[in-house]
N, C-alpha and C. Protein backbone atom coordinates (compact mmCIF):
# COMPACT_ATOMS: atom_id res chain seq x y z
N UNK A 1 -2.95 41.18 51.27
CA UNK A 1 -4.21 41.41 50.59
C UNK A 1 -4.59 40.21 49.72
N UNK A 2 -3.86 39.28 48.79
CA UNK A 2 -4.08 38.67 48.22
C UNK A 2 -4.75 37.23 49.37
N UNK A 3 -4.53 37.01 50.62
CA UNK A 3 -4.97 36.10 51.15
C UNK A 3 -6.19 36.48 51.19
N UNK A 4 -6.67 37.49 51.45
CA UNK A 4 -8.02 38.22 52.13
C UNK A 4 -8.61 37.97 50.19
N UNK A 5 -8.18 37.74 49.22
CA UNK A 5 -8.83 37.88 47.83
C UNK A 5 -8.81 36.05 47.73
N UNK A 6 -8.23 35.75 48.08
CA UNK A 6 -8.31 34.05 48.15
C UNK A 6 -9.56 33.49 48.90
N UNK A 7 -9.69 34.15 50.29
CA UNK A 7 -10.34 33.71 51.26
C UNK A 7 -11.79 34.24 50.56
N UNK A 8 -11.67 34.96 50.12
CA UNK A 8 -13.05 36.38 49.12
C UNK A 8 -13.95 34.78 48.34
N UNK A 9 -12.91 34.67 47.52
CA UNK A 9 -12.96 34.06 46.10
C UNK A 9 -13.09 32.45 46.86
N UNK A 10 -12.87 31.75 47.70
CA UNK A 10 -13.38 30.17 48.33
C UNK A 10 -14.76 30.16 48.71
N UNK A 11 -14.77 31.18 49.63
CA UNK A 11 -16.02 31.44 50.03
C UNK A 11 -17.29 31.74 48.96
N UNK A 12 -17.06 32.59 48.20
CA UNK A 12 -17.87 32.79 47.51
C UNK A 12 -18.58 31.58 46.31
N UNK A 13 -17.35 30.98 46.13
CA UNK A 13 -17.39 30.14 45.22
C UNK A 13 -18.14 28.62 45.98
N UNK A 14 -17.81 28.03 47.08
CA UNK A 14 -18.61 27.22 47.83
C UNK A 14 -20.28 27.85 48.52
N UNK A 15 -20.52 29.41 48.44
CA UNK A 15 -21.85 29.49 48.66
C UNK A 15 -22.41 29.54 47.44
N UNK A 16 -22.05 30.01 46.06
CA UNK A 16 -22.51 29.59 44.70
C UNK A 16 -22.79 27.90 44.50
N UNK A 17 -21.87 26.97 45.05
CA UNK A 17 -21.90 25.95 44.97
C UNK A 17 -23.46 25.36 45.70
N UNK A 18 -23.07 25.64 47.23
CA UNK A 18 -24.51 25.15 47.95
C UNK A 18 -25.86 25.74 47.34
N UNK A 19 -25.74 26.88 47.00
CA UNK A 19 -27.02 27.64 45.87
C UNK A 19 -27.59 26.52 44.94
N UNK A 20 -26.95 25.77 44.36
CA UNK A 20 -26.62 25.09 42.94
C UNK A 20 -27.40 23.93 43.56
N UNK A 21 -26.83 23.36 44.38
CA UNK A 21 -27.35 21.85 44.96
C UNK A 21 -29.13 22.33 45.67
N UNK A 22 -30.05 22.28 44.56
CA UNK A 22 -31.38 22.20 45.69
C UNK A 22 -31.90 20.93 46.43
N UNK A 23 -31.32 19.85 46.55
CA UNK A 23 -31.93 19.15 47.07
C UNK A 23 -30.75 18.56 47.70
N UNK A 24 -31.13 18.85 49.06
CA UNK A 24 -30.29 18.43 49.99
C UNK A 24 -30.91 17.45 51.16
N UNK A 25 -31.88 16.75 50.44
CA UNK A 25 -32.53 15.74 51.42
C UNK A 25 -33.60 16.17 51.85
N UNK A 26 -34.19 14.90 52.58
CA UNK A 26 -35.29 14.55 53.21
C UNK A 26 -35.40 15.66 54.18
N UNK A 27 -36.74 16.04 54.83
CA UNK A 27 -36.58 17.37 56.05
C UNK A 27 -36.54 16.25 57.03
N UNK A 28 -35.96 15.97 58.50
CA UNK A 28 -35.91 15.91 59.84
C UNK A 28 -37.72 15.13 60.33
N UNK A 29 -38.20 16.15 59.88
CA UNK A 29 -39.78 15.91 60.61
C UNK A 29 -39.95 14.02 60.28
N UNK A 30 -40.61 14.19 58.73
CA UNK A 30 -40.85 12.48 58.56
C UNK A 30 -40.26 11.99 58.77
N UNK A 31 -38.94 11.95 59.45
CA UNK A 31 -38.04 10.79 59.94
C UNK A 31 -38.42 10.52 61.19
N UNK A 32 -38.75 11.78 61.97
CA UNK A 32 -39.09 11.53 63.16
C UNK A 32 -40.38 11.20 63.88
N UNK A 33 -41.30 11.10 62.58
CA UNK A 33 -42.49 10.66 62.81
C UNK A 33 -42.60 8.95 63.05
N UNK A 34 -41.72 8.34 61.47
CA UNK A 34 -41.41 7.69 61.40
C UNK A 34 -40.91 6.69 62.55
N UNK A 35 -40.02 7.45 63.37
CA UNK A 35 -39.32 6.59 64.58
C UNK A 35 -40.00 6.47 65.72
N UNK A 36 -40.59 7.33 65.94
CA UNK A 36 -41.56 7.34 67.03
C UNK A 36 -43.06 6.53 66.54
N UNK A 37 -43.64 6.67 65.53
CA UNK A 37 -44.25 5.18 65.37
C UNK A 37 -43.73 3.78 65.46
N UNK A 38 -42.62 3.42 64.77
CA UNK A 38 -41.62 2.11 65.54
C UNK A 38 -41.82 2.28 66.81
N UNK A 39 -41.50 3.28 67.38
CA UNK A 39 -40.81 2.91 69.07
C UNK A 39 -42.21 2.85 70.20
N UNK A 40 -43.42 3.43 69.75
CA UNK A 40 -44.74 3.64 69.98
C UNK A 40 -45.00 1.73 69.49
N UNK A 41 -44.86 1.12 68.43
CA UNK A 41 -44.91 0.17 68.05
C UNK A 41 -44.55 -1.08 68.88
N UNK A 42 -43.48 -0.84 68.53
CA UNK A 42 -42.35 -1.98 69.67
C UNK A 42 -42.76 -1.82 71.26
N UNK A 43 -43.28 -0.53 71.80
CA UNK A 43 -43.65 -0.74 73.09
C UNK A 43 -44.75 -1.66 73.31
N UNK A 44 -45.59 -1.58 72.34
CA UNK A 44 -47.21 -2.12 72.53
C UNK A 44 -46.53 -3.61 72.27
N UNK A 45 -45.73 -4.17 71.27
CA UNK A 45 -45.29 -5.09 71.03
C UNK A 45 -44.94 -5.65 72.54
N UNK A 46 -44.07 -5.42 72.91
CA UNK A 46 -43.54 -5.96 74.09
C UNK A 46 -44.28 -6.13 75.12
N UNK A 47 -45.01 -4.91 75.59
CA UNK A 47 -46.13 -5.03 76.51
C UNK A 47 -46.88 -6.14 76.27
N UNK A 48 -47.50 -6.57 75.21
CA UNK A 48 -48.30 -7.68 74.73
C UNK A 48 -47.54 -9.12 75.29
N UNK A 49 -45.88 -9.00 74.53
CA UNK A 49 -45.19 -10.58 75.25
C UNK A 49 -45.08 -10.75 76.87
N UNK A 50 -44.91 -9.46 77.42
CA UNK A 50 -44.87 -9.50 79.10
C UNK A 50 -46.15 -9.96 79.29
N UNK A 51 -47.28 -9.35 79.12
CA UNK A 51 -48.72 -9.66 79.45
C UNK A 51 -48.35 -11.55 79.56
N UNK A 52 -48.20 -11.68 77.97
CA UNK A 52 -48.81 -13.13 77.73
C UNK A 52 -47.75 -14.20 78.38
N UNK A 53 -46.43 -13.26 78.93
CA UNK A 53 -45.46 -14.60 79.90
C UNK A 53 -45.68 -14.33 81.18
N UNK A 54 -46.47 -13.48 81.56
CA UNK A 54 -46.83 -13.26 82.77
C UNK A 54 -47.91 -14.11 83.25
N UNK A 55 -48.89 -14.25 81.95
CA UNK A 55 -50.05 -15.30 82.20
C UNK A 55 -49.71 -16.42 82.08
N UNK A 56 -49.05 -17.08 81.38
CA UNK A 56 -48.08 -18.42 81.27
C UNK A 56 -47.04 -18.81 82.56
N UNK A 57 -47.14 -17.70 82.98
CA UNK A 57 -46.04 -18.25 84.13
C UNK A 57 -46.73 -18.16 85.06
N UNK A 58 -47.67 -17.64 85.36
CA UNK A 58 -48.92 -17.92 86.30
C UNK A 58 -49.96 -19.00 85.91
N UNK A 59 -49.92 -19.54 84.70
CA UNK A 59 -50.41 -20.68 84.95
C UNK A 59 -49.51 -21.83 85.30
N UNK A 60 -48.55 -21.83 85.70
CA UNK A 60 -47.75 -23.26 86.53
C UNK A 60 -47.96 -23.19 87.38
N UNK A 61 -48.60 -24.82 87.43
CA UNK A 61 -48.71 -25.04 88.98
C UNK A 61 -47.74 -24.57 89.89
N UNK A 62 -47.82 -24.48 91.10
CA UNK A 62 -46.94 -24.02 92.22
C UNK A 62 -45.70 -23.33 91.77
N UNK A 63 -46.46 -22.21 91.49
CA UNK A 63 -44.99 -21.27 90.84
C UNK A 63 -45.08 -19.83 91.63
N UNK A 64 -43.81 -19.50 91.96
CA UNK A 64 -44.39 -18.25 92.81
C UNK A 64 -42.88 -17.38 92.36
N UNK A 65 -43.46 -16.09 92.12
CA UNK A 65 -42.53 -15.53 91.25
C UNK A 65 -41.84 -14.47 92.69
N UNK A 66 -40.10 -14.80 92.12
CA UNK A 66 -39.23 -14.42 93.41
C UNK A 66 -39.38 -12.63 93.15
N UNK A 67 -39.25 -12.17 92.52
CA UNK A 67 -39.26 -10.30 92.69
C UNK A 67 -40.82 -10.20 92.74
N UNK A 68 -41.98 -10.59 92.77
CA UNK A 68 -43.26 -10.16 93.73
C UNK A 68 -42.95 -10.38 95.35
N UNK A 69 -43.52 -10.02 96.17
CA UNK A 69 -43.46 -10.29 97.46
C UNK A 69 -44.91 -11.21 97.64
């Protein structure tokens, strides 16, 4: 019985504890807004450098790019 009054008395005492702590961080959401603007970001980013080495490498003379057919 006394384990079952131990186990009583931890428990209780660590959900009094988490009660106590209200701020347990940032919520999930704005983080993930957050990342997905970066990654929405960085795509357009990149798309932009392919565009502009795609046009650069089409402007050399006699250049013919080996993965087009």
């Amino acid at each position: 019985m006394s384990l079952f009054s131990y186990v009583h008395v931890a428990l209780t005492a660590r959900l009094a504890e988490l009660r106590r702590d209200g701020e347990r961080g940032d919520s999930p959401v704005p983080t993930a807004v957050i990342i997905f603007g970066l990654v929405f970001v960085a795509t357009i980013v990149t798309g932009l450098a392919l565009a502009k080495a795609e046009d650069w490498m089409s402007g050399i003379p006699a250049h013919s790019n080996p993965t087009k057919p």
